[in-house]
C-alpha atoms as a PDB file:
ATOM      1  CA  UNK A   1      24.860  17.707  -5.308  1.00  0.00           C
ATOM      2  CA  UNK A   2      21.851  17.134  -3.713  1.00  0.00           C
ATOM      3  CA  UNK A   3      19.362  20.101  -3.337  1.00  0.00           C
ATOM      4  CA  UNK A   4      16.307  21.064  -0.915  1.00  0.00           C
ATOM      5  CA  UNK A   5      13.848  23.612  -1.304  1.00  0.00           C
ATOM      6  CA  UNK A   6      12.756  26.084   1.185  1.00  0.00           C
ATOM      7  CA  UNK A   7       9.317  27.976   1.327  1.00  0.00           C
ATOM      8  CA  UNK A   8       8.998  30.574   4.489  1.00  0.00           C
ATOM      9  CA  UNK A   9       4.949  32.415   4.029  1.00  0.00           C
ATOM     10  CA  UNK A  10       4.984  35.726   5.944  1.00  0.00           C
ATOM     11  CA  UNK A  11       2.441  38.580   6.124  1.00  0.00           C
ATOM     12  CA  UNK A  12       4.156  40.617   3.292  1.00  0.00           C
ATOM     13  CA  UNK A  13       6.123  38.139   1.258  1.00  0.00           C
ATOM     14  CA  UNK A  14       6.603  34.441   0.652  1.00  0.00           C
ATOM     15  CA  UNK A  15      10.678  33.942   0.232  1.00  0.00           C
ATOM     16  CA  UNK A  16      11.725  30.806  -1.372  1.00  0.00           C
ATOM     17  CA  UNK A  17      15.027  29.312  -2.503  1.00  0.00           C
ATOM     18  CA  UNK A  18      16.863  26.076  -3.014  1.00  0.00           C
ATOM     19  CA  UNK A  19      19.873  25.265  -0.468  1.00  0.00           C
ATOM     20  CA  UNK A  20      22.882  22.924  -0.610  1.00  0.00           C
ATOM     21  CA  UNK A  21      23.591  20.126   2.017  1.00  0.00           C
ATOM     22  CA  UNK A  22      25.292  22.357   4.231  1.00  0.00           C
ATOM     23  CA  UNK A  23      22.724  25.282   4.171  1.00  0.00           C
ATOM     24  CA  UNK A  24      24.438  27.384   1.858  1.00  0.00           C
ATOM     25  CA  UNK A  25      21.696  29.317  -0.443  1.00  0.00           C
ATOM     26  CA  UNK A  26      21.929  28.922  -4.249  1.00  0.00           C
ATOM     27  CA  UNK A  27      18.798  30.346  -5.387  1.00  0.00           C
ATOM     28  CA  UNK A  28      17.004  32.551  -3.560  1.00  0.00           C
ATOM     29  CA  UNK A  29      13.805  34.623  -4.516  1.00  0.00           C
ATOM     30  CA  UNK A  30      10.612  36.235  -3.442  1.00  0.00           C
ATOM     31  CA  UNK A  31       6.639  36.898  -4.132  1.00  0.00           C
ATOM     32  CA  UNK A  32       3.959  38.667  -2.561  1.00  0.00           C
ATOM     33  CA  UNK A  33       1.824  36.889  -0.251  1.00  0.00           C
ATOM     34  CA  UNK A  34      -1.578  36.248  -1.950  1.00  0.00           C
ATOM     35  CA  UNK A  35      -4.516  37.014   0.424  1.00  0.00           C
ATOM     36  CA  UNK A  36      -6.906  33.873  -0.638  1.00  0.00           C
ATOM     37  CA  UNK A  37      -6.074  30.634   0.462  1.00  0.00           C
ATOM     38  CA  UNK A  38      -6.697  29.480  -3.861  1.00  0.00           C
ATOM     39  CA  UNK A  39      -3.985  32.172  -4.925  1.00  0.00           C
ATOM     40  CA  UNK A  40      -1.410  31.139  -2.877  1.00  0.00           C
ATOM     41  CA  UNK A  41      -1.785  27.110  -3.386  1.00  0.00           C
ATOM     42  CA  UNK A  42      -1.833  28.511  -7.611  1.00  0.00           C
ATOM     43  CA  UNK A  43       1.533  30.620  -6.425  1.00  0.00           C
ATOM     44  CA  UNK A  44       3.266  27.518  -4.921  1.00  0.00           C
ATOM     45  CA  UNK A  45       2.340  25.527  -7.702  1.00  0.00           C
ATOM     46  CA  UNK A  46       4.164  27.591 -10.157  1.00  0.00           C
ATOM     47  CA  UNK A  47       6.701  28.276  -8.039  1.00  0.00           C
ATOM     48  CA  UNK A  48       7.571  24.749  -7.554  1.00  0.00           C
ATOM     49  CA  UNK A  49       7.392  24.353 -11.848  1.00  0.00           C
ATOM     50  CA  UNK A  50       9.910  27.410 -11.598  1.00  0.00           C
ATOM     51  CA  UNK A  51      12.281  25.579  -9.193  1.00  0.00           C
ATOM     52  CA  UNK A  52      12.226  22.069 -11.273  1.00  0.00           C
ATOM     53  CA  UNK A  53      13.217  24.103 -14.308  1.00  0.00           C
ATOM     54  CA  UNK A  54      15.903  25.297 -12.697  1.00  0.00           C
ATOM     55  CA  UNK A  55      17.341  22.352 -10.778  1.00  0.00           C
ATOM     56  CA  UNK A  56      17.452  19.863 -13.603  1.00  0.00           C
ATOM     57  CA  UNK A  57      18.908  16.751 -11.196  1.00  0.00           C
ATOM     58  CA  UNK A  58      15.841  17.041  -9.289  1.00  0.00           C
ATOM     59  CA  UNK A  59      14.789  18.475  -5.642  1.00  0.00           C
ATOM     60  CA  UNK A  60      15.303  15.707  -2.703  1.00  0.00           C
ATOM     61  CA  UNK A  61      12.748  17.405  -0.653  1.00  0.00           C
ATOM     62  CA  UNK A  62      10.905  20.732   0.299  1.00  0.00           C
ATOM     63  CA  UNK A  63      10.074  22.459   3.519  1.00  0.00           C
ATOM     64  CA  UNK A  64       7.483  24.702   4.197  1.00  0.00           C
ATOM     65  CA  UNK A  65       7.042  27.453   7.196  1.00  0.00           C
ATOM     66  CA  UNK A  66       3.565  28.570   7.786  1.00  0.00           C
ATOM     67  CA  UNK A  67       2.216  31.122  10.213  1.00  0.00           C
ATOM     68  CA  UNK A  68      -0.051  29.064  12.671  1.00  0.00           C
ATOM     69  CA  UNK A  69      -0.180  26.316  14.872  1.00  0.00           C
ATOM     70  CA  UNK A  70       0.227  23.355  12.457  1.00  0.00           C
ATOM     71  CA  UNK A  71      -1.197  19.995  13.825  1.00  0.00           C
ATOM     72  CA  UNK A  72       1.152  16.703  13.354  1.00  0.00           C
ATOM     73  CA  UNK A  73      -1.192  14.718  13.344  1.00  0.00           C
ATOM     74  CA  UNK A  74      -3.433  15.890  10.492  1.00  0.00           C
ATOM     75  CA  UNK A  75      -0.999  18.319   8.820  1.00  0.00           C
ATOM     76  CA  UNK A  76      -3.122  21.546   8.886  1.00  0.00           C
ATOM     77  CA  UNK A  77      -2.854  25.050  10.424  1.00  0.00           C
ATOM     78  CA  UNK A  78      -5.703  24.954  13.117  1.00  0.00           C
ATOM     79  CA  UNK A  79      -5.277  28.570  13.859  1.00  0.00           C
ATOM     80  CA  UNK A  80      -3.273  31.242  12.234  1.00  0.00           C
ATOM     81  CA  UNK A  81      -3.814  34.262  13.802  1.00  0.00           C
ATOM     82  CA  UNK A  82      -2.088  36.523  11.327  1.00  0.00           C
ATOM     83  CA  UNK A  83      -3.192  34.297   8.164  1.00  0.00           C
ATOM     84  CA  UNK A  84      -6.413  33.294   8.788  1.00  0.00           C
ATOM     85  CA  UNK A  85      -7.331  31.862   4.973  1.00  0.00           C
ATOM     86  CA  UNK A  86      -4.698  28.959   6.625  1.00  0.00           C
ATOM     87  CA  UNK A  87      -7.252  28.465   9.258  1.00  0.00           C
ATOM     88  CA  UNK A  88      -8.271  24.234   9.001  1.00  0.00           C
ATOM     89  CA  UNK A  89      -7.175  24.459   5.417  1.00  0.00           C
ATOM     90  CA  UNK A  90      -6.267  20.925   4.500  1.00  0.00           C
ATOM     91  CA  UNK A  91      -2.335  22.250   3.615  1.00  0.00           C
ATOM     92  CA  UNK A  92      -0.615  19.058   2.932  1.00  0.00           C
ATOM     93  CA  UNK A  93      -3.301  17.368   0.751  1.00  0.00           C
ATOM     94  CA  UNK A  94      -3.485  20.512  -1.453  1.00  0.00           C
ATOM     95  CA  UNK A  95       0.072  20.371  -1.950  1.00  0.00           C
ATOM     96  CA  UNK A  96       1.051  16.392  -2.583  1.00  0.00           C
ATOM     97  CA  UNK A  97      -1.593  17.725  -5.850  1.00  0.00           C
ATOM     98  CA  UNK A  98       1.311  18.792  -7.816  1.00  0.00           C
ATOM     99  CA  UNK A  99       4.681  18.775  -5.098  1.00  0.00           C
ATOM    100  CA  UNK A 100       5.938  14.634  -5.954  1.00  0.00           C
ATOM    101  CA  UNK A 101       9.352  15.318  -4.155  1.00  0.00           C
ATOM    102  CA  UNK A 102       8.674  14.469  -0.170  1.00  0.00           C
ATOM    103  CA  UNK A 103       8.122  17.768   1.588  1.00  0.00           C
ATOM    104  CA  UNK A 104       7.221  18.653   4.794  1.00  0.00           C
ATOM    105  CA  UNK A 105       5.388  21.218   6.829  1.00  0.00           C
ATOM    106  CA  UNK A 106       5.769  23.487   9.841  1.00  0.00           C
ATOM    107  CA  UNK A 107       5.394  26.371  12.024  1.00  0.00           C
ATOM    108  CA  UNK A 108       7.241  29.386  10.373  1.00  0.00           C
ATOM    109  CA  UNK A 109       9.185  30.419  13.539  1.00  0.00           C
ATOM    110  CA  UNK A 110       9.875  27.131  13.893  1.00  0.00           C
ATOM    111  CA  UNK A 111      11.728  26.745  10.980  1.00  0.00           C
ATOM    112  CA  UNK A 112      13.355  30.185  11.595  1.00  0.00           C
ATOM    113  CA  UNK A 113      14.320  29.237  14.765  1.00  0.00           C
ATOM    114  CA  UNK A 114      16.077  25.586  12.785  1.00  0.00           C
ATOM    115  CA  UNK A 115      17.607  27.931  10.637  1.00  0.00           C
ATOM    116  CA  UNK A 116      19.345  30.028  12.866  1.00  0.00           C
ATOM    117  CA  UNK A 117      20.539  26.759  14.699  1.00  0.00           C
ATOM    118  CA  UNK A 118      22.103  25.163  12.253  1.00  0.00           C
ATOM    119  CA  UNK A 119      23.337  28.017  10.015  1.00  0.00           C
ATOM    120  CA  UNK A 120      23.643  31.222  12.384  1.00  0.00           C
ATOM    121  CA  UNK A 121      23.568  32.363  15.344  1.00  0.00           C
ATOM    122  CA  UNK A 122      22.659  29.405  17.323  1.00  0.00           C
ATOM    123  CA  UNK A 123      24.859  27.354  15.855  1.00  0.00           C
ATOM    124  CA  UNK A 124      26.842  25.187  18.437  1.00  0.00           C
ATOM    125  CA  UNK A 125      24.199  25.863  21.301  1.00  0.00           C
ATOM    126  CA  UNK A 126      22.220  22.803  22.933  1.00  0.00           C
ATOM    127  CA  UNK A 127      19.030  24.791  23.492  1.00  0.00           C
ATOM    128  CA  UNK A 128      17.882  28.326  22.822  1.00  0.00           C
ATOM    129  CA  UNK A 129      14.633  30.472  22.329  1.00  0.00           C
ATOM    130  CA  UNK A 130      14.349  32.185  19.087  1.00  0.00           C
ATOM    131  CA  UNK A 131      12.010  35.635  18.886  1.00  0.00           C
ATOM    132  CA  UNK A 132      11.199  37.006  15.447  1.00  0.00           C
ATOM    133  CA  UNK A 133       9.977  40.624  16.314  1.00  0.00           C
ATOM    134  CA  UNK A 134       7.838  42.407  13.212  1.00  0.00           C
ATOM    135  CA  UNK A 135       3.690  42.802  12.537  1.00  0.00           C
ATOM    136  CA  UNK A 136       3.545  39.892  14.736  1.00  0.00           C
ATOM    137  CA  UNK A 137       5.718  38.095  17.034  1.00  0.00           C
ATOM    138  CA  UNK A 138       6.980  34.196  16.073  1.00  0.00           C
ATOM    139  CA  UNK A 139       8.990  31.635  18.164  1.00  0.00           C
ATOM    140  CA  UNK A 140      11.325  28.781  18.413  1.00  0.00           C
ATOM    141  CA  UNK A 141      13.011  26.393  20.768  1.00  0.00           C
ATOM    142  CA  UNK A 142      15.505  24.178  20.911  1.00  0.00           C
ATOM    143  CA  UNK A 143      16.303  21.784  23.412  1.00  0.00           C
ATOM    144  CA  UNK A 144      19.000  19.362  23.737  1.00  0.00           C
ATOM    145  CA  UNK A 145      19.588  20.200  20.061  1.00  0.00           C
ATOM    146  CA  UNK A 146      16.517  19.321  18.741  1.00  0.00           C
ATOM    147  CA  UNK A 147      13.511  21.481  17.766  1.00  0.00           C
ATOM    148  CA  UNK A 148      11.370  21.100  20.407  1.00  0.00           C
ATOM    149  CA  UNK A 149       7.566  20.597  18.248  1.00  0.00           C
ATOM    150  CA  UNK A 150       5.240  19.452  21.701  1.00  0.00           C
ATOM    151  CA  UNK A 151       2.926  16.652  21.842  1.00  0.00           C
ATOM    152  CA  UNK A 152       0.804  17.994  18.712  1.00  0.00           C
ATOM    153  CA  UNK A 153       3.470  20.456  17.150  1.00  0.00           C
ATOM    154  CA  UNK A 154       1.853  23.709  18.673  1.00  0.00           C
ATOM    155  CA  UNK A 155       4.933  23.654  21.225  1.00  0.00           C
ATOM    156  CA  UNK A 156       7.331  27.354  21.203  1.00  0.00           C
ATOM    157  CA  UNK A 157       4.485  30.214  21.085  1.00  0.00           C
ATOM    158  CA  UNK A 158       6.019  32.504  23.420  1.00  0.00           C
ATOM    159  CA  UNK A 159       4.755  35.451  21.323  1.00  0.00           C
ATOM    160  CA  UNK A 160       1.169  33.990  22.945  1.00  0.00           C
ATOM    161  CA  UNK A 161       2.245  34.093  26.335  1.00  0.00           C
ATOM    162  CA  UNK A 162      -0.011  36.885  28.253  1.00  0.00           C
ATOM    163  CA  UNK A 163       2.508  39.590  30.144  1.00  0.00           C
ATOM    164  CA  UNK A 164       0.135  42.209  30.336  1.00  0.00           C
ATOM    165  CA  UNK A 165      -3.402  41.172  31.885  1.00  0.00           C
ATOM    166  CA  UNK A 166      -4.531  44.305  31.290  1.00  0.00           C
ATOM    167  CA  UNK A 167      -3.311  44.243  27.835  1.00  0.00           C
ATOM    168  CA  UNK A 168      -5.234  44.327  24.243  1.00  0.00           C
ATOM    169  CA  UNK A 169      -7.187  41.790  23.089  1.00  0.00           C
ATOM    170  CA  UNK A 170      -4.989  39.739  20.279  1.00  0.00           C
ATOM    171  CA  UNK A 171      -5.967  37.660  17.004  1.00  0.00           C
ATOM    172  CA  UNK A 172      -5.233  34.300  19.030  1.00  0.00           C
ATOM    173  CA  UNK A 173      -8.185  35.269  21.155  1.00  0.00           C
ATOM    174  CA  UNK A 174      -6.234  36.010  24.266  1.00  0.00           C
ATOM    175  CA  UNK A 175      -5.366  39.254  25.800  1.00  0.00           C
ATOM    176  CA  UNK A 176      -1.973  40.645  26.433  1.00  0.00           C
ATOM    177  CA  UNK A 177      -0.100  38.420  24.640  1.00  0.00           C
ATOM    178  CA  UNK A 178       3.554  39.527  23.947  1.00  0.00           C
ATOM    179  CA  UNK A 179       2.756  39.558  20.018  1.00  0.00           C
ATOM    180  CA  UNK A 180       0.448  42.372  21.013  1.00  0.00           C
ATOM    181  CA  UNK A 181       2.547  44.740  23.476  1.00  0.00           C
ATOM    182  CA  UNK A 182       5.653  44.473  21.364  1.00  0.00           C
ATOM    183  CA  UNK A 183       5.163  44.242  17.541  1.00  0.00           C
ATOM    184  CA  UNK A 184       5.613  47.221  15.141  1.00  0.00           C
ATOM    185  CA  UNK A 185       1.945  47.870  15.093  1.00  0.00           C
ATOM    186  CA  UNK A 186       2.047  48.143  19.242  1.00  0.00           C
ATOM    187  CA  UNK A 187       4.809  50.556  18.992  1.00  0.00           C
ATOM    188  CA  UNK A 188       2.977  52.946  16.618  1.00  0.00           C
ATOM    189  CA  UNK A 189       0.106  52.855  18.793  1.00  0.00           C
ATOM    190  CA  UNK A 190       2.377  53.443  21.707  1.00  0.00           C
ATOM    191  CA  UNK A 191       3.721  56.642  20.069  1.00  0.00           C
ATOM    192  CA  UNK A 192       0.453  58.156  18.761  1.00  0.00           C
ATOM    193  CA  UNK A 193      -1.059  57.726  22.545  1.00  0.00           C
ATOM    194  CA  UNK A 194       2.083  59.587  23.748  1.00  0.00           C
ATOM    195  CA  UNK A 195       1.722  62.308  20.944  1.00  0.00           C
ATOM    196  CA  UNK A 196      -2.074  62.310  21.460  1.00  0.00           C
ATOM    197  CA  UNK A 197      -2.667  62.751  17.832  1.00  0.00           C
ATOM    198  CA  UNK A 198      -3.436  59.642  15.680  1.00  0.00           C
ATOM    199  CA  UNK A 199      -0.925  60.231  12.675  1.00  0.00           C
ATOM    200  CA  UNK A 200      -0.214  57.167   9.697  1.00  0.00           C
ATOM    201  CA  UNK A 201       3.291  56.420  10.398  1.00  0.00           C
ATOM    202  CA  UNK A 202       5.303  52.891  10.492  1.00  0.00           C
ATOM    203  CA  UNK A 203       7.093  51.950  13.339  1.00  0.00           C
ATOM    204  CA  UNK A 204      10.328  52.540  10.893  1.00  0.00           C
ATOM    205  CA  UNK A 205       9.803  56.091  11.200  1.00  0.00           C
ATOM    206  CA  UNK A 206       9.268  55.643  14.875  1.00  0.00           C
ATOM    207  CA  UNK A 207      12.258  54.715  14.796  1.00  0.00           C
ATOM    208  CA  UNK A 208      14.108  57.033  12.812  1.00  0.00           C
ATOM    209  CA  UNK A 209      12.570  60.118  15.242  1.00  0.00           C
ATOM    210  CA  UNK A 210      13.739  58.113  18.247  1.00  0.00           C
ATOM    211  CA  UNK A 211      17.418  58.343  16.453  1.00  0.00           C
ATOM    212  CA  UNK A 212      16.625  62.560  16.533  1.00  0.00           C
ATOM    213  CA  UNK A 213      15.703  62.916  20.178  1.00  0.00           C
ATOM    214  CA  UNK A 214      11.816  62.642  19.947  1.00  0.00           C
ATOM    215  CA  UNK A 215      11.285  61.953  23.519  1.00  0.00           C
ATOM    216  CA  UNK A 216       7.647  60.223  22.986  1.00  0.00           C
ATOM    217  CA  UNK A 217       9.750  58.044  20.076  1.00  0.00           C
ATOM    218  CA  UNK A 218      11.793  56.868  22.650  1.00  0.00           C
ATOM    219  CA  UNK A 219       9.175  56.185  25.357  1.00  0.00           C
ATOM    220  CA  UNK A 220       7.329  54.288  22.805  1.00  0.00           C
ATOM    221  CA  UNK A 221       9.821  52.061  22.750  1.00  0.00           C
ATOM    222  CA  UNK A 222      10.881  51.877  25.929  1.00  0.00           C
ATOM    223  CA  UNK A 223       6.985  50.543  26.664  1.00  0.00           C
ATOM    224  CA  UNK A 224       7.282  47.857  24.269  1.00  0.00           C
ATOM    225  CA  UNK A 225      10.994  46.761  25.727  1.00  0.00           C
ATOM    226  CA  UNK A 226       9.263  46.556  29.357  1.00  0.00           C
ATOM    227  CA  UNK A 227       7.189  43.935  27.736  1.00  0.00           C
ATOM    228  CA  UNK A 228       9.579  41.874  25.854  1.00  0.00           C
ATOM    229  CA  UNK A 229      11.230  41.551  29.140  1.00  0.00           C
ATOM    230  CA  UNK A 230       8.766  40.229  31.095  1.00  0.00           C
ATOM    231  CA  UNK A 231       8.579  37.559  28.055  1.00  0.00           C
ATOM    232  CA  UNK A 232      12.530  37.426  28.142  1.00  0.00           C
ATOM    233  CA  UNK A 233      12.274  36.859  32.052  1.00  0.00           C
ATOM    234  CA  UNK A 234       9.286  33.885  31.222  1.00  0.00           C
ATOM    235  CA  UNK A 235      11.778  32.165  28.628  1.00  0.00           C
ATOM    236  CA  UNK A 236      14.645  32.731  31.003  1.00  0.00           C
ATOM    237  CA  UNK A 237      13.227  31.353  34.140  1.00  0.00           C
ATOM    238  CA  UNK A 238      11.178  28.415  32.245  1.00  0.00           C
ATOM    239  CA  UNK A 239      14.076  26.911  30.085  1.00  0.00           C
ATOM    240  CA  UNK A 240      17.412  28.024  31.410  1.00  0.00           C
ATOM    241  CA  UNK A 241      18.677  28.437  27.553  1.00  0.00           C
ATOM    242  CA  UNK A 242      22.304  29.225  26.563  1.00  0.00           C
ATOM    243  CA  UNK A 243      20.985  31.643  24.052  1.00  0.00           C
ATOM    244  CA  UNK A 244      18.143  33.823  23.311  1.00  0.00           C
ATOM    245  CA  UNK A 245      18.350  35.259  19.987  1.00  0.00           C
ATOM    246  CA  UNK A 246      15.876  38.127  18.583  1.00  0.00           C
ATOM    247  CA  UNK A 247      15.460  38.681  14.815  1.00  0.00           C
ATOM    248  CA  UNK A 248      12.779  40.652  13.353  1.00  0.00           C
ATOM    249  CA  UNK A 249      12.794  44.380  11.660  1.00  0.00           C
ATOM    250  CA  UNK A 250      11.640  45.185  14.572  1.00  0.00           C
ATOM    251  CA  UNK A 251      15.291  44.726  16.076  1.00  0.00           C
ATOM    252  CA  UNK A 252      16.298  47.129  14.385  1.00  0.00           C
ATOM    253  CA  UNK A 253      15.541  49.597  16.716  1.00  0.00           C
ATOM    254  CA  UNK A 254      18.687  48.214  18.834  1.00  0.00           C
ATOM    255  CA  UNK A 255      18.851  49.544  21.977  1.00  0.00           C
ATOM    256  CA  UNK A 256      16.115  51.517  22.161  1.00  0.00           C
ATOM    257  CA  UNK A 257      13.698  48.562  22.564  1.00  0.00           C
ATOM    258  CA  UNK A 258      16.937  45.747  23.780  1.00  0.00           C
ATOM    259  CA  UNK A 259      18.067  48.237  26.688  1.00  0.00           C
ATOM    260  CA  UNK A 260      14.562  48.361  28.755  1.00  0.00           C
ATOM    261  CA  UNK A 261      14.250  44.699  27.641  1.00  0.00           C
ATOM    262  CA  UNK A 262      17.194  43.728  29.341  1.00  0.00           C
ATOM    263  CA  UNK A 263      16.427  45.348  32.413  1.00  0.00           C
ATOM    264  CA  UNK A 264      13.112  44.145  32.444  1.00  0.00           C
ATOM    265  CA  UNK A 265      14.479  40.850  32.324  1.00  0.00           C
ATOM    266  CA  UNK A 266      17.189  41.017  34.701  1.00  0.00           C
ATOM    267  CA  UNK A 267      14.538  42.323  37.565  1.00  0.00           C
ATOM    268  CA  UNK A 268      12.214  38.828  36.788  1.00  0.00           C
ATOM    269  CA  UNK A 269      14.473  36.629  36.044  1.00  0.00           C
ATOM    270  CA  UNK A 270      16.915  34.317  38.574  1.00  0.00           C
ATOM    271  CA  UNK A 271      19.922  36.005  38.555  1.00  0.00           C
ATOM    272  CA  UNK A 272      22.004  33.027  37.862  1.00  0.00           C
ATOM    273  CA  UNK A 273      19.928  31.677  34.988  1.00  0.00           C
ATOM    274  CA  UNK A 274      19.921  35.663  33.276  1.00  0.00           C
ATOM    275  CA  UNK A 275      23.982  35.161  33.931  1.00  0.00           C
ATOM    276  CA  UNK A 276      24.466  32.068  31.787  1.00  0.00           C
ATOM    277  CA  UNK A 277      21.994  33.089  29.162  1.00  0.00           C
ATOM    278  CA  UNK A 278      23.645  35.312  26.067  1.00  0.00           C
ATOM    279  CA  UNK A 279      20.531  37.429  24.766  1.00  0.00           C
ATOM    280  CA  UNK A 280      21.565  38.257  20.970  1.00  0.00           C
ATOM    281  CA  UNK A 281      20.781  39.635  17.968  1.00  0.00           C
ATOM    282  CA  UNK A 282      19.769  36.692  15.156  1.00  0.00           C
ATOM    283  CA  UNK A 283      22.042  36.682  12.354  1.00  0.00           C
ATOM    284  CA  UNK A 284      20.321  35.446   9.136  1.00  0.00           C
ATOM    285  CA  UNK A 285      17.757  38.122   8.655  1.00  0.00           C
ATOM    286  CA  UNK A 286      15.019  37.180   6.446  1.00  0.00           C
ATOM    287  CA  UNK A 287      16.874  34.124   5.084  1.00  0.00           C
ATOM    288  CA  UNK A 288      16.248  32.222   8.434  1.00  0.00           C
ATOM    289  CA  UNK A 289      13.091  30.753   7.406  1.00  0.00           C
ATOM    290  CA  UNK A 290      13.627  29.609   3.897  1.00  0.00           C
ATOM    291  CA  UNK A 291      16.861  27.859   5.144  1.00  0.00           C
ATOM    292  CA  UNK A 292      15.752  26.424   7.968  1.00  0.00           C
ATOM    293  CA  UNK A 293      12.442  24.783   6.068  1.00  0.00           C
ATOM    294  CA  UNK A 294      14.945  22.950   3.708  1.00  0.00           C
ATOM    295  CA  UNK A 295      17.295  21.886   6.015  1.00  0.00           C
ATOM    296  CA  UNK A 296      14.262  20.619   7.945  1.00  0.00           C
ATOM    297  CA  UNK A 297      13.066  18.557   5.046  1.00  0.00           C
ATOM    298  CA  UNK A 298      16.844  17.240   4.664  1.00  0.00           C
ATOM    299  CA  UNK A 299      16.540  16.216   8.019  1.00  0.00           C
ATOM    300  CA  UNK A 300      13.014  14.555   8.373  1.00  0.00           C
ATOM    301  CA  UNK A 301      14.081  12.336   5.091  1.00  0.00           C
ATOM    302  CA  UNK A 302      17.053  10.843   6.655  1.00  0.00           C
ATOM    303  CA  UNK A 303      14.655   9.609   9.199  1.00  0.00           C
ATOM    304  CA  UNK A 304      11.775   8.661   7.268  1.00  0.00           C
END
């Protein structure tokens, strides 16, 4: 049975795993992301030793999703916002070193966004957006059932699109991007403004007091909804999806942030295009990325 490994770096964690031909995880682990760009090339490396050991028929291929826009053409990150040791780091050199199974490298939300295509909630749709809601805010798109990469492979970065002029200046080097009016760090900020008192708190906890009643919870949330509807209403209006789905721990929050989002939405948006769009929760959680990478790879070596 042939097997393809999956690599998804996030802020927190790198998850990794080895899938089956029809997406189905066999393996399936997790290590803290290393801060220097050295640490994490020595973490893949024995990581990959790790996986060999284990899969004794051999790995067809490997995926990887990165945070950043990766360039096709000479397969680097040029900018990673959130990672910046990935900055014009030469990834694909440093990893043909000690990876001699074909792999191949992407955007992580990218790869999320694959993953929940052809293993979750997307499954069956011709084209959808894919949001990933957390510290930052990743995206994916699909059209006519392909992952649609752009002329260089920087295409899908709705969580870069500006919908608040006025809005804070973000790591891409914009201002007002969505990944800055809507991420868990946004929504902490939102609350301590309403509470006028800076207190250390995660926008879990946020969360929770929203569940008890605490009115400036719930505003803070509401805030950050109005803005992922305006970015709803730019996906809506733009592509004309059949689905939008939003992952992220961020989602957790439910209604509290989907309710104003919706609404938001519905006010920009045509009304026929917000009718045959279903706006839904993701399905795969934090698996999306590692299964999408190696289903990825799977794919791009039946077309090499």
């Amino acid at each position: 049975m042939p097997l393809y490994a999956g690599f998804d770096l996030g802020g927190t964690h790198l998850k990794y795993g080895l899938i089956d031909d029809g997406g189905r995880i066999l393996f399936k682990a997790r290590a803290e992301s290393p801060t220097k760009i050295e640490e994490l090339i020595h973490l893949l490396k024995r990581i990959w030793q790790d996986l060999k050991k284990r899969e004794k028929q051999g790995i067809r291929a490997a995926g990887f999703g990165f945070p950043g826009i990766f360039s096709l053409e000479e397969q680097k990150i040029f900018q990673s916002p959130n990672y910046p040791e990935l900055d014009n780091f030469a990834l694909s050199p440093a990893l043909s070193r000690f990876i001699e199974a074909p792999f191949f490298v992407n955007n992580d939300a990218n790869m999320a966004a694959f993953g929940e295509f052809k293993c979750g909630a997307g499954r069956g749709v011709q084209s959808m957006v894919f949001l990933t809601i957390g510290t930052g805010v990743g995206s994916g798109i699909i059209l006519d059932g392909k992952l649609w990469l752009g002329k260089c492979g920087f295409a899908g970065e709705l969580g870069h699109a500006t919908v608040n002029s006025k809005g804070e200046r973000c790591n891409c080097g914009s201002q007002g991007c969505l990944e800055t009016e809507v991420s868990a760090p946004k929504i902490v900020k939102n609350y301590n403004t309403l509470r006028k008192k800076r207190e250390e708190i995660t926008a879990e906890e946020v969360f929770h007091r929203a569940k008890k009643g605490d009115n400036d919870a719930l505003q803070a949330f509401s805030q950050a909804g109005f803005y992922l509807g305006v970015g709803l209403s730019i996906a809506i209006n733009l592509l004309n999806p059949d689905k939008i789905l939003l992952g992220g721990a961020v989602m957790e929050a439910g209604d509290f942030l989907l309710s104003p989002a919706l609404k938001e939405a519905l006010k920009r948006s045509y009304k026929a295009s917000f009718r045959c769009c279903r706006i839904e929760k993701a399905s795969l959680g934090n698996k999306a990325g590692l299964i999408g990478a190696a289903l990825w790879a799977k794919e791009q070596l039946l077309q090499v």
